[in-house]
Each structure stands twice: as C-alpha cells, then as structure tokens.
C-alpha atoms as a PDB file:
ATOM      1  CA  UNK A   1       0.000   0.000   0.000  1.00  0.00           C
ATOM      2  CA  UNK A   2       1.168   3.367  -0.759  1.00  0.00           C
ATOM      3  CA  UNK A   3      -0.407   6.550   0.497  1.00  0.00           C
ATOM      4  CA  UNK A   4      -0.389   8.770  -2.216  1.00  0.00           C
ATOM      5  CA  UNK A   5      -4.086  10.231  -1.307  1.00  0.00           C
ATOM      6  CA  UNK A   6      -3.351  11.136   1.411  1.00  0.00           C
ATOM      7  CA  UNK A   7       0.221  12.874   0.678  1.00  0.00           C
ATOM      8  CA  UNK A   8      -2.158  14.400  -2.144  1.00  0.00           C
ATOM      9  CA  UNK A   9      -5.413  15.527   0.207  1.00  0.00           C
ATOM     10  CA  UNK A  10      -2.347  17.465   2.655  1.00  0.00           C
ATOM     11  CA  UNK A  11      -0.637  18.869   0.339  1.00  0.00           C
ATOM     12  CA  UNK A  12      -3.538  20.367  -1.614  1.00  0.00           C
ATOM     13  CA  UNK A  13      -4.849  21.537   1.444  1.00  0.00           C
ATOM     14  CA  UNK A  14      -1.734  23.475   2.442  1.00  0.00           C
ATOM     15  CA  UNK A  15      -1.214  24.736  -0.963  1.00  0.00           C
ATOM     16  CA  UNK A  16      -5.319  26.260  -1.068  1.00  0.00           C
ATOM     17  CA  UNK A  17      -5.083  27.173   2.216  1.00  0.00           C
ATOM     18  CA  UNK A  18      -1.415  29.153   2.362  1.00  0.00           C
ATOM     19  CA  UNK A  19      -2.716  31.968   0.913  1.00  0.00           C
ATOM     20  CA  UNK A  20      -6.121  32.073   2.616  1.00  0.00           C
ATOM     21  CA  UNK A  21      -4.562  32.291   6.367  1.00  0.00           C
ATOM     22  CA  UNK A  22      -1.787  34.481   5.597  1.00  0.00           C
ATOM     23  CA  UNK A  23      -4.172  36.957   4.100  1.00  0.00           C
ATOM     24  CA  UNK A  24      -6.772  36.794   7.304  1.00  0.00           C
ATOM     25  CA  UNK A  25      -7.396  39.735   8.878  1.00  0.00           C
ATOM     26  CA  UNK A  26      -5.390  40.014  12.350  1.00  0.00           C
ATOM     27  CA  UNK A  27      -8.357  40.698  14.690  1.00  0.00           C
ATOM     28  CA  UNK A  28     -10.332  37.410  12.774  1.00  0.00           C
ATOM     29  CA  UNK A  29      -7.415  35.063  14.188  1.00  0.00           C
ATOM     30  CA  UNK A  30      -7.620  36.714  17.780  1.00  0.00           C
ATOM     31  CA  UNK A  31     -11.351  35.894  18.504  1.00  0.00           C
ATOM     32  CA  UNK A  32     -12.209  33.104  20.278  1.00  0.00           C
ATOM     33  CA  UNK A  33     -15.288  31.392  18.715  1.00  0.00           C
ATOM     34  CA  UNK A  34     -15.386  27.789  17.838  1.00  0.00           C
ATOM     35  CA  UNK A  35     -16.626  25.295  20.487  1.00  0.00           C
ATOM     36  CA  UNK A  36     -13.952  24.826  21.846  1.00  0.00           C
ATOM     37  CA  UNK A  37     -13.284  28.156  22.738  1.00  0.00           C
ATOM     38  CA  UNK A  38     -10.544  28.205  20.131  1.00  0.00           C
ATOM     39  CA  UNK A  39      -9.237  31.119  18.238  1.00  0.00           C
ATOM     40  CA  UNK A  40      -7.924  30.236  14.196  1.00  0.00           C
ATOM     41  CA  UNK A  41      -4.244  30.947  15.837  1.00  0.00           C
ATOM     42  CA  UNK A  42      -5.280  28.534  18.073  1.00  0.00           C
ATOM     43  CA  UNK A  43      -6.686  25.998  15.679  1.00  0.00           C
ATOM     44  CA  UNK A  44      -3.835  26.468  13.553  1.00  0.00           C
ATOM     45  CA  UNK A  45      -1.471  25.629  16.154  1.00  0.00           C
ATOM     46  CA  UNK A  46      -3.228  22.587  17.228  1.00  0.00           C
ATOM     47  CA  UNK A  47      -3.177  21.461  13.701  1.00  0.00           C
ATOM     48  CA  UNK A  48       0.951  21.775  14.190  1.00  0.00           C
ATOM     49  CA  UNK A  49       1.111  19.668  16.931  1.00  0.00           C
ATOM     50  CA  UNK A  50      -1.154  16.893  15.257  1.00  0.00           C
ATOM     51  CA  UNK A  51       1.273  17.027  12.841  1.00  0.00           C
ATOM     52  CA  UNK A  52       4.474  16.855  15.069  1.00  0.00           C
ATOM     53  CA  UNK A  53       2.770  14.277  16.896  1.00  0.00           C
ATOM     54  CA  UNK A  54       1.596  12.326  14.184  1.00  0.00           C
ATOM     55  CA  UNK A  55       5.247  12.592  13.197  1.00  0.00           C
ATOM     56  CA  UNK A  56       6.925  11.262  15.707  1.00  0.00           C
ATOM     57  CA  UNK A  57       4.542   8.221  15.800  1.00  0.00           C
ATOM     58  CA  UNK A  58       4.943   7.313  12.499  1.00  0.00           C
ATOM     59  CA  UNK A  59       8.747   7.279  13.376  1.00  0.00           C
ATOM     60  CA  UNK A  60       8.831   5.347  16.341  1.00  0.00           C
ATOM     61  CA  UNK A  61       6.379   2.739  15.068  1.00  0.00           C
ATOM     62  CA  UNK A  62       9.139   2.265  12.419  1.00  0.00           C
ATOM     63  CA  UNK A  63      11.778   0.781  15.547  1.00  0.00           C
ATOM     64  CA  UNK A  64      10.004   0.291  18.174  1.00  0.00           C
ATOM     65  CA  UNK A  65       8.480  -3.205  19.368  1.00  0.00           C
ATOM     66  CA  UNK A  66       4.472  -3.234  18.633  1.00  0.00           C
ATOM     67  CA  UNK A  67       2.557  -2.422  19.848  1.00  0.00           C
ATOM     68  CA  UNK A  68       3.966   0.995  21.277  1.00  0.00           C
ATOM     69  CA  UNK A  69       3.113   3.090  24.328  1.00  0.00           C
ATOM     70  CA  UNK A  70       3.337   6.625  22.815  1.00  0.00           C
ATOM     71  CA  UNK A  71       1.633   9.350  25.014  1.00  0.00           C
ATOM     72  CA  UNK A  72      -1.380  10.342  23.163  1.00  0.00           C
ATOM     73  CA  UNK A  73      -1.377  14.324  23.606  1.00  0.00           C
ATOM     74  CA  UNK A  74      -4.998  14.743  22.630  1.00  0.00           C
ATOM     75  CA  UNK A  75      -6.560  13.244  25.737  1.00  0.00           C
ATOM     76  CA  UNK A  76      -7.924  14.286  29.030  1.00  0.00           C
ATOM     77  CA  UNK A  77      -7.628  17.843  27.492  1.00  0.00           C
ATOM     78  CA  UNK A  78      -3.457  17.988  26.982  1.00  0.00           C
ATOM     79  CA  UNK A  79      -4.150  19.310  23.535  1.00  0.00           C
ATOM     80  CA  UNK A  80      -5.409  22.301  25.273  1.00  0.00           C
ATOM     81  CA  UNK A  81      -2.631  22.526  27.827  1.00  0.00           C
ATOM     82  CA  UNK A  82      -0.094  22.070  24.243  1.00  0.00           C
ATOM     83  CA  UNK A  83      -1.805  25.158  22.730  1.00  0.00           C
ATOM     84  CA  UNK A  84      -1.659  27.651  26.087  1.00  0.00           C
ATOM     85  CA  UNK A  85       1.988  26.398  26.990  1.00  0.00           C
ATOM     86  CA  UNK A  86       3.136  27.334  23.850  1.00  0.00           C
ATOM     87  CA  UNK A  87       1.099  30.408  23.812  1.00  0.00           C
ATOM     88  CA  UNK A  88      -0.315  30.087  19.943  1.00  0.00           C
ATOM     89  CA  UNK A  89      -2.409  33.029  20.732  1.00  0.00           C
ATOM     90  CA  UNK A  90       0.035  35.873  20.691  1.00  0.00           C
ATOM     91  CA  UNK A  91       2.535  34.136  18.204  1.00  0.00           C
ATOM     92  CA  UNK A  92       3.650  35.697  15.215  1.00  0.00           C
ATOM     93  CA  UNK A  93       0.822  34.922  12.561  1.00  0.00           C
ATOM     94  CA  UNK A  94       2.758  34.914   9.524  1.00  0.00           C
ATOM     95  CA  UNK A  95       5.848  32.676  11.483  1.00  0.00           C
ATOM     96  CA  UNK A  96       2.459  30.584  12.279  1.00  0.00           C
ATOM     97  CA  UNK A  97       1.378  29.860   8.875  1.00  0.00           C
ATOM     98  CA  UNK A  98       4.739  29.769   7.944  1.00  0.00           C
ATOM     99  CA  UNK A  99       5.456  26.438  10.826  1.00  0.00           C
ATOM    100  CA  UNK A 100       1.686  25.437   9.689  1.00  0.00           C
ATOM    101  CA  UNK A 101       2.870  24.706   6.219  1.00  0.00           C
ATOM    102  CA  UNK A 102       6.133  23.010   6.628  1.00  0.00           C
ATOM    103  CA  UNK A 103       4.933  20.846   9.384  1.00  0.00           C
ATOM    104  CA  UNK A 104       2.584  19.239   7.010  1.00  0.00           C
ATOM    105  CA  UNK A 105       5.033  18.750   4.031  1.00  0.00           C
ATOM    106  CA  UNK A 106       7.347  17.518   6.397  1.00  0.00           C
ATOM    107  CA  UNK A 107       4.430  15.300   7.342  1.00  0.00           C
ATOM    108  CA  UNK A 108       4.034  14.318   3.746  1.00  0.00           C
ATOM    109  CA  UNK A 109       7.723  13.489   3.479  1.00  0.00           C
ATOM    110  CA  UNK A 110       7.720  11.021   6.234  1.00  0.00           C
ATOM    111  CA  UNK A 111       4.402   9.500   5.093  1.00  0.00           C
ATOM    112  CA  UNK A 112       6.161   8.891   1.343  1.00  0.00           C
ATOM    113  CA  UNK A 113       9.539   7.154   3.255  1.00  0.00           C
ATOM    114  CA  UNK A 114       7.015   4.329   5.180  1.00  0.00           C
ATOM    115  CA  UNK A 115       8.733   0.634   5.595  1.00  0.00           C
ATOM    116  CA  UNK A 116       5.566  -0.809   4.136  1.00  0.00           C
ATOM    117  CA  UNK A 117       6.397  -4.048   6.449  1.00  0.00           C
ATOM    118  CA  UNK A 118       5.411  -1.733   9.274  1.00  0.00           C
ATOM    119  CA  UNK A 119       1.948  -1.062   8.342  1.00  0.00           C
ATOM    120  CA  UNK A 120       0.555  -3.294  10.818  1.00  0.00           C
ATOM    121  CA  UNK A 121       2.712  -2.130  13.807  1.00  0.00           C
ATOM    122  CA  UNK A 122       0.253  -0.401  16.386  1.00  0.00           C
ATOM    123  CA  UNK A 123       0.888   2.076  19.613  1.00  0.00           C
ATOM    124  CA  UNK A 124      -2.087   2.677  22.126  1.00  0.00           C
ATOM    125  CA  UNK A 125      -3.607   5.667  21.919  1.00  0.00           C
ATOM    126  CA  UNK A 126      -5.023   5.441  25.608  1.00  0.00           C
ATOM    127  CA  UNK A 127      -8.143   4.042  24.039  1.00  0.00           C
ATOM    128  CA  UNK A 128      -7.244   1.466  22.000  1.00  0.00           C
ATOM    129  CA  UNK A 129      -4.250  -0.094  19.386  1.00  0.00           C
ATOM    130  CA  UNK A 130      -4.084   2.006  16.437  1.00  0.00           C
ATOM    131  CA  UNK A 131      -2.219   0.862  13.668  1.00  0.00           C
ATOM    132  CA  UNK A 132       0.374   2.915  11.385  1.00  0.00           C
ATOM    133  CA  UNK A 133      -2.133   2.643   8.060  1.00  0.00           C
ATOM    134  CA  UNK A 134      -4.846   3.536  10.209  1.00  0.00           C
ATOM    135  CA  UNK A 135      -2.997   6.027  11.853  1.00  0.00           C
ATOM    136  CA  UNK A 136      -1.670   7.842   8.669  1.00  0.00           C
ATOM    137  CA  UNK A 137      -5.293   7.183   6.570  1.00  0.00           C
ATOM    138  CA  UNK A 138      -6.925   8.649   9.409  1.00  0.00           C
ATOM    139  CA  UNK A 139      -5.248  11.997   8.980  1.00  0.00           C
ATOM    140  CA  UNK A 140      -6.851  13.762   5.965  1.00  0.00           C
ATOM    141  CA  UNK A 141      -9.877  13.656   7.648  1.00  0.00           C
ATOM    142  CA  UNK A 142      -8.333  15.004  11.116  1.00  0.00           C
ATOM    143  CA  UNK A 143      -6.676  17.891   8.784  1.00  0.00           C
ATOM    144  CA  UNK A 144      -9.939  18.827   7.036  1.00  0.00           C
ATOM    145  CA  UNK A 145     -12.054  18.904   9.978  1.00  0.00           C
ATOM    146  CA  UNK A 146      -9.746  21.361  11.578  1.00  0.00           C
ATOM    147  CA  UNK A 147      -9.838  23.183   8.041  1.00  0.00           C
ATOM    148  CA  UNK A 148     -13.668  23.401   8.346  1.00  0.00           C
ATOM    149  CA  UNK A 149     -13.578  24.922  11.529  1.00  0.00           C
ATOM    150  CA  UNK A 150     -11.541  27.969  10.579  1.00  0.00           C
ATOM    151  CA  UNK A 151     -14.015  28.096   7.699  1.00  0.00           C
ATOM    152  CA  UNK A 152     -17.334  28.604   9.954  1.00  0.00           C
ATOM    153  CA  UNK A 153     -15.372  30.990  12.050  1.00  0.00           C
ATOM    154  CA  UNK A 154     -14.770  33.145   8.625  1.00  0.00           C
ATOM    155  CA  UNK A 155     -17.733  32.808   7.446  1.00  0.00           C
ATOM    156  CA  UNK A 156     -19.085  33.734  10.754  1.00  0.00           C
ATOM    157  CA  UNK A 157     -17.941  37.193   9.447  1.00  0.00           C
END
C-alpha cells in the first residue's frame, strides 16, 4: 500500500489554504469562537502539533516493538494545555502559517519514506491499538475537519 491520497489531500490543502490564512485579517485570528473556545491561531497551532505528533509516531512505530506506548497528547484535554503552553495566541501569525505549512510537508515526506512491512505495527492511543495505516489514513480527515472549523469561524464574518 502506498499513500499517495493522502500525501495528495495534505498537500492540496496546504497549498489552497497558504494563501487564505496568511491573508486573514489580524483581529479574525484573535477571537475566540469555535466550540472549543478556540481562536484560528489557536486551531492552527493545534493542527501543528497533530502534525508533530503524528510525526513522531509514524517514526517510532518504524523501531520500536508493537505495539507501542506513545503518550497520546490529545486526551484528558493535553491538547489544550499544548496550545496555552506554547502560547499560539500571541505568536507571530505569519511565522504561524509559515510552521503550519512546513509541518505538514514535512508530514508528507515522512508518510512517502514508510517501511511498508510496518503497516501493521500499532501504539495505544489510551483508548485502544491504532495501527500505522490507520494512523496515517486517518489523517486527511483530522486535517480537514480542523480546516472546516476555521471556515465557519470566517464565514461567521
């Protein structure tokens, strides 16, 4: 199996939305909105740490023995503790973006250089095994949901 869609679905998304969120006006990205109580900076950052995180999974389920214990950052609310410790709100936007983009074409990059024997290799997420194809399929749909959230909050406008 290769994942080609899904290097495709990122990488289109990056390269539609670049432009959008650089060009968003800078009191849009300060106001909190979504359900979360979430700002776009803070969206945006989240959507860099899924990426990091998502990252460093893919790596370690590479070398490590399966299934793997990797903390799962999104639970009991840590996602939320990522995005105030690292104070997304008053970062630079355009450094933002900027670390928005890369972080997903590095994401991309990884994705392409999977040891297909690996697939099958799993780490628990704190609520179950997850495999690496599930893991890395199950992205596009984590990126585009966090993509139609800053799209309500514009259009909200």
């Amino acid at each position: 199996m290769n994942f080609n869609d899904v290097i495709k679905k990122v990488g289109q998304g990056v390269t539609e939305w670049e432009t959008l969120l650089s060009g968003l006006d800078q009191e849009l990205i300060k106001i909190r909105r979504n359900k979360q109580n979430r700002t776009i900076k803070q969206i945006v950052g989240h959507m860099i740490d899924s990426a990091s995180n998502n990252t460093h999974r893919i790596i370690h389920l590479q070398y490590q023995s399966s299934p793997f214990s990797f903390p799962c950052y999104a639970s009991n609310g840590n996602n939320d503790r990522w995005i105030s410790i690292q104070n997304y709100q008053d970062e630079d936007w355009e450094t933002l973006v900027q670390l928005w983009k890369y972080a997903h074409l590095h994401y991309t990059h990884v994705v392409a250089q999977i040891d297909q024997s690996k697939l099958a290799n799993q780490w628990d997420s704190g609520s179950g095994l997850v495999s690496l194809k599930d893991m890395v399929n199950d992205f596009p749909r984590h990126f585009q949901l966090h993509l139609s959230e800053i799209q309500e909050l514009i259009d909200q406008n």
